[in-house]
C-alpha atoms as a PDB file:
ATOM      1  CA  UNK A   1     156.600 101.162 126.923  1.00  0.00           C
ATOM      2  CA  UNK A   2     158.182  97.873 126.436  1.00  0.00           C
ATOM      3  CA  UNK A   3     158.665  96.820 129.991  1.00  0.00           C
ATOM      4  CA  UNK A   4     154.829  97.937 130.684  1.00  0.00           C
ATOM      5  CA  UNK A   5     154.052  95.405 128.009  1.00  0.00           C
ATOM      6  CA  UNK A   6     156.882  92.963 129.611  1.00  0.00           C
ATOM      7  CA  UNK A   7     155.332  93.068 132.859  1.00  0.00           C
ATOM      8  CA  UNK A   8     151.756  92.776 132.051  1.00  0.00           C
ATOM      9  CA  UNK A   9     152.393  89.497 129.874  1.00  0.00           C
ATOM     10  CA  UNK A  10     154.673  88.269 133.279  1.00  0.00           C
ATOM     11  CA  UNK A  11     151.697  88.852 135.862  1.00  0.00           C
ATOM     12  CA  UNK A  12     149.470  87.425 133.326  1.00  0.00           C
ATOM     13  CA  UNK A  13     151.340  84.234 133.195  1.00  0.00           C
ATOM     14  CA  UNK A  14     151.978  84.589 137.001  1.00  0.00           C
ATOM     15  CA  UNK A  15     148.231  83.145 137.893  1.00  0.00           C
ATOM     16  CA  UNK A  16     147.107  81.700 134.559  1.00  0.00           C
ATOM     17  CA  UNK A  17     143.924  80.393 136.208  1.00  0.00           C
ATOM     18  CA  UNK A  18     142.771  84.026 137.283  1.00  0.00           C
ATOM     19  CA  UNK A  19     143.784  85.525 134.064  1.00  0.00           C
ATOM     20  CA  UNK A  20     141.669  83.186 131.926  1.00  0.00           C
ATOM     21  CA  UNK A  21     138.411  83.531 134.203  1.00  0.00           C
ATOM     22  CA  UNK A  22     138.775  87.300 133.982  1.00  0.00           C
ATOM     23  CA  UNK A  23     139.264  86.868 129.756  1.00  0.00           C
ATOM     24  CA  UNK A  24     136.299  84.463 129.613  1.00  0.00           C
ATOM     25  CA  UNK A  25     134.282  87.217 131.858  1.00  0.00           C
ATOM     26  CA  UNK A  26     135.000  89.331 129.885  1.00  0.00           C
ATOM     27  CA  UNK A  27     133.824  87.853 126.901  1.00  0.00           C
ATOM     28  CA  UNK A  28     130.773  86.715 128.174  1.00  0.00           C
ATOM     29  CA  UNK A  29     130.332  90.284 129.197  1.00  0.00           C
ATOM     30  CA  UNK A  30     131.082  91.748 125.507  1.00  0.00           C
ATOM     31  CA  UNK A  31     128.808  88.937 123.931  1.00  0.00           C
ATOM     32  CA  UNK A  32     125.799  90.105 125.880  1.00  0.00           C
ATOM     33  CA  UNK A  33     126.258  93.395 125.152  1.00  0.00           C
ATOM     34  CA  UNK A  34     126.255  92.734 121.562  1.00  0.00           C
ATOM     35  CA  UNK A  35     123.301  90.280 121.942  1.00  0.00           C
ATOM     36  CA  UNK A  36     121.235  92.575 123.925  1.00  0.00           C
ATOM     37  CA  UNK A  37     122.268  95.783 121.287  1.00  0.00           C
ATOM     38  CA  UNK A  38     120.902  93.798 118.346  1.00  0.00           C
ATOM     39  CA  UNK A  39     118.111  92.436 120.117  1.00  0.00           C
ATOM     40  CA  UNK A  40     117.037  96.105 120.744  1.00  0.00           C
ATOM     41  CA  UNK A  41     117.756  97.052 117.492  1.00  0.00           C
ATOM     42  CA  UNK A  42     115.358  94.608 116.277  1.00  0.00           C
ATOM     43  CA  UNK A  43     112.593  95.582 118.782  1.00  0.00           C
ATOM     44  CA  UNK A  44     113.154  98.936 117.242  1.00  0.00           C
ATOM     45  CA  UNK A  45     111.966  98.033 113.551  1.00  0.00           C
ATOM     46  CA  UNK A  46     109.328  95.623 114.555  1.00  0.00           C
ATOM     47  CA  UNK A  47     108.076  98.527 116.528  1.00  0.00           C
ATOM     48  CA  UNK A  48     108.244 100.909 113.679  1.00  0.00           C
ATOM     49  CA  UNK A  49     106.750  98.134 111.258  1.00  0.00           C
ATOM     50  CA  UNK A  50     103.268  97.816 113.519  1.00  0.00           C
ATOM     51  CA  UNK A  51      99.834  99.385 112.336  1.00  0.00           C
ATOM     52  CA  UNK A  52      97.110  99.856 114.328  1.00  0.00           C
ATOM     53  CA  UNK A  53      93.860  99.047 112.788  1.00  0.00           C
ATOM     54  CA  UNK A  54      90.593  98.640 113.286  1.00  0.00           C
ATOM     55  CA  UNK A  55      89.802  95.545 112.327  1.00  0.00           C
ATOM     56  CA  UNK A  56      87.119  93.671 114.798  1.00  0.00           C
ATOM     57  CA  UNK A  57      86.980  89.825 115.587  1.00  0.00           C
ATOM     58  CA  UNK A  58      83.512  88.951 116.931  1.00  0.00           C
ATOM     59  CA  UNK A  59      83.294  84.999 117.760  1.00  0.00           C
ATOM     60  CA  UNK A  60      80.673  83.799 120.497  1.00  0.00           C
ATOM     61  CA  UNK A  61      81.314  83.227 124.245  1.00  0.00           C
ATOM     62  CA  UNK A  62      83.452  80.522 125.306  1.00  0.00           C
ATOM     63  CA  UNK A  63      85.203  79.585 121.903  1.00  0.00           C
ATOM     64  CA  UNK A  64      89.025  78.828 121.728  1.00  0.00           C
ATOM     65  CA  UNK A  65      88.977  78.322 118.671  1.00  0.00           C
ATOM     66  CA  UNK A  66      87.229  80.517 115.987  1.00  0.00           C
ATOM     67  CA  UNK A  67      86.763  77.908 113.521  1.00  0.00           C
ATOM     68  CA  UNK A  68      83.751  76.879 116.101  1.00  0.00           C
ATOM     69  CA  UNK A  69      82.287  79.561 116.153  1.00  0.00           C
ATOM     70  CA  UNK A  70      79.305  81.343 114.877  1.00  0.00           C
ATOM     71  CA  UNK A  71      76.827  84.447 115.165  1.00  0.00           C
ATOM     72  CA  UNK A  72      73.339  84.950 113.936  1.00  0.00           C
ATOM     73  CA  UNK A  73      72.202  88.180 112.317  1.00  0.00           C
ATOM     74  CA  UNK A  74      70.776  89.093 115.159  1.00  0.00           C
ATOM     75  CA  UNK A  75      73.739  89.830 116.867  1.00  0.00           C
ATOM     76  CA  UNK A  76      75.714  91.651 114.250  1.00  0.00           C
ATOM     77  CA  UNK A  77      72.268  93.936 113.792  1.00  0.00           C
ATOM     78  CA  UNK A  78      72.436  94.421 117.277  1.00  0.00           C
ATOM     79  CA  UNK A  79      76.139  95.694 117.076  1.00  0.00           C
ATOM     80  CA  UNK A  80      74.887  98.172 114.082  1.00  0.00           C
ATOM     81  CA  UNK A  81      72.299  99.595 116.574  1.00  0.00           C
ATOM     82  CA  UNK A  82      74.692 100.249 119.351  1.00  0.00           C
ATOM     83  CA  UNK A  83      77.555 101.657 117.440  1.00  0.00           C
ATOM     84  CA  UNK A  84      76.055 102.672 113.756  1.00  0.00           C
ATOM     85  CA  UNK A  85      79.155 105.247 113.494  1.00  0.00           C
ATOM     86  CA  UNK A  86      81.889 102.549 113.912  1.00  0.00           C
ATOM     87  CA  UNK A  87      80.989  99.433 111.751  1.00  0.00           C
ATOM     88  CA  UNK A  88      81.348 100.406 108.019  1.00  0.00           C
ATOM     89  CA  UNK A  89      81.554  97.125 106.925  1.00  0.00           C
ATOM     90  CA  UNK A  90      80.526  93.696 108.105  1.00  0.00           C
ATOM     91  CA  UNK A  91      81.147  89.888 106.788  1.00  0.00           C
ATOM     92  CA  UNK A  92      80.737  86.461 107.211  1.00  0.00           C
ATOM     93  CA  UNK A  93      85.084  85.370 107.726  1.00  0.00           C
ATOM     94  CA  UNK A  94      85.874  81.714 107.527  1.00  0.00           C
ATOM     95  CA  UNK A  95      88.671  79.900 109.589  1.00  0.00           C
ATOM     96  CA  UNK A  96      89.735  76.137 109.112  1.00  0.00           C
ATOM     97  CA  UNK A  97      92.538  74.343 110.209  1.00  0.00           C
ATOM     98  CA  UNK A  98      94.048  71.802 106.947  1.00  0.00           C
ATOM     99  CA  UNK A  99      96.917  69.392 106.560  1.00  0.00           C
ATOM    100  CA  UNK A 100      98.395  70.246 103.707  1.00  0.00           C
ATOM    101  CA  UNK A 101     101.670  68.054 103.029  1.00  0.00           C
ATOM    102  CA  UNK A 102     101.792  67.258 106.688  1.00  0.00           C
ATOM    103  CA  UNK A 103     101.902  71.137 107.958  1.00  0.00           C
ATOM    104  CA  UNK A 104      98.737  72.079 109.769  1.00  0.00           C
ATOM    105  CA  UNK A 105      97.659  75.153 107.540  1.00  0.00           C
ATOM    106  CA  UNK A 106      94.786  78.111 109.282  1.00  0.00           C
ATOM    107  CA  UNK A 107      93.150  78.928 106.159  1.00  0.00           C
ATOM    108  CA  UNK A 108      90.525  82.211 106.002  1.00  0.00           C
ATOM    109  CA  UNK A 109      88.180  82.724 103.497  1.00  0.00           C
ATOM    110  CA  UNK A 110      85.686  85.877 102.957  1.00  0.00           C
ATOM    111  CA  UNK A 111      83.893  86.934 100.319  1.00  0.00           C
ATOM    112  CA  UNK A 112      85.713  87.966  97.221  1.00  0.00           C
ATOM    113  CA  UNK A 113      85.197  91.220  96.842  1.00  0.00           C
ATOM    114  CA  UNK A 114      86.066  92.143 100.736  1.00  0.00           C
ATOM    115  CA  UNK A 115      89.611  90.767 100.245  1.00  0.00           C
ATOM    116  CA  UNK A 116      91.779  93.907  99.712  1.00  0.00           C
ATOM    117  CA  UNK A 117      89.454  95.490 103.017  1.00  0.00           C
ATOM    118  CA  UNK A 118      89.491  92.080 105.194  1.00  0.00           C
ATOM    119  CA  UNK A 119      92.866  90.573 104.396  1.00  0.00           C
ATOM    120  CA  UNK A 120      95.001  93.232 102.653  1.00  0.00           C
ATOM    121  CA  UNK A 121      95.159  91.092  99.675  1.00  0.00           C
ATOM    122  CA  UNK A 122      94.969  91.253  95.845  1.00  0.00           C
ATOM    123  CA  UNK A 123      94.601  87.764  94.087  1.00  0.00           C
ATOM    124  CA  UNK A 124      95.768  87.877  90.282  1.00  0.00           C
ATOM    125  CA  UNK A 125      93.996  85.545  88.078  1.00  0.00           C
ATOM    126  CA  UNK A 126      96.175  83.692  84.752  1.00  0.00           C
ATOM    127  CA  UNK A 127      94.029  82.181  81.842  1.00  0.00           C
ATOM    128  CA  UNK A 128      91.129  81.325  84.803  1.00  0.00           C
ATOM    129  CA  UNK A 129      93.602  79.475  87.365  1.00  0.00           C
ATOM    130  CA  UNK A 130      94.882  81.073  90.798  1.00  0.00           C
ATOM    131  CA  UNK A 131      98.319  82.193  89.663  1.00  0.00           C
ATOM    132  CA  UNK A 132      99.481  83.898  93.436  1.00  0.00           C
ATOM    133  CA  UNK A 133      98.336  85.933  95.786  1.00  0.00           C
ATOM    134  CA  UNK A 134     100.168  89.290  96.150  1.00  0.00           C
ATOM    135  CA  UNK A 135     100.446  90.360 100.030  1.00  0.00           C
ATOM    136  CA  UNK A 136      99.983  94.060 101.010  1.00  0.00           C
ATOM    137  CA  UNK A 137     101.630  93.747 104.265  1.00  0.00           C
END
């Protein structure tokens, strides 16, 4: 066993060159395939962590950004009439873009009592002042 050992550190020395391209192959080899395990790892729980739900968006035609935009009553009646069976709830949602501190900030608002439905949120309220805003996600 010790001349196996012998002779594989003597051909290693032998071509040095060779033998530290086929180490640093190697490693490159054993670093992806611990990259690319954790990466699918991750994938794995972000997968798991995704709800579907069914939450709709409506913002008028040609709007990138839905801060411009906005739909009459006519339209959201119109949506009732079609599909009276799928909207249980409808509201007026608010998007603005803020600098706050020098970070760009997308802020929503909707009415008060649709938070918990529209946002998933539950805002707790200390001696009248906005104390936090507990996330449900």
């Amino acid at each position: 066993m010790l001349a196996l050992g012998y002779f594989t550190f003597k051909d290693l020395l032998h071509d040095r060159w060779r033998s530290l391209l086929t180490i640093i192959s190697l490693a490159v080899v054993a670093a992806g395939y611990l990259l690319l395990a954790s990466l699918s790892r991750a994938f794995l729980v972000v997968g798991k962590q995704s709800q579907v739900t069914d939450n709709l968006v409506i913002i008028t035609a040609d709007t990138i950004d839905p801060m411009e935009s906005s739909l009459d009553e006519e339209i959201l009646q119109t949506a009732r009439e079609i599909a009276p069976d799928q909207i249980q709830r409808s509201f007026p949602t608010l998007f603005r873009h803020m600098n706050i501190g020098g970070r760009i900030l997308q802020v929503r608002a909707v009415p008060l009592e649709e938070m918990p439905t529209a946002l998933d949120l539950t805002l707790v309220l200390v001696t009248g002042r906005l104390a936090r805003a507990d996330c449900g996600w």
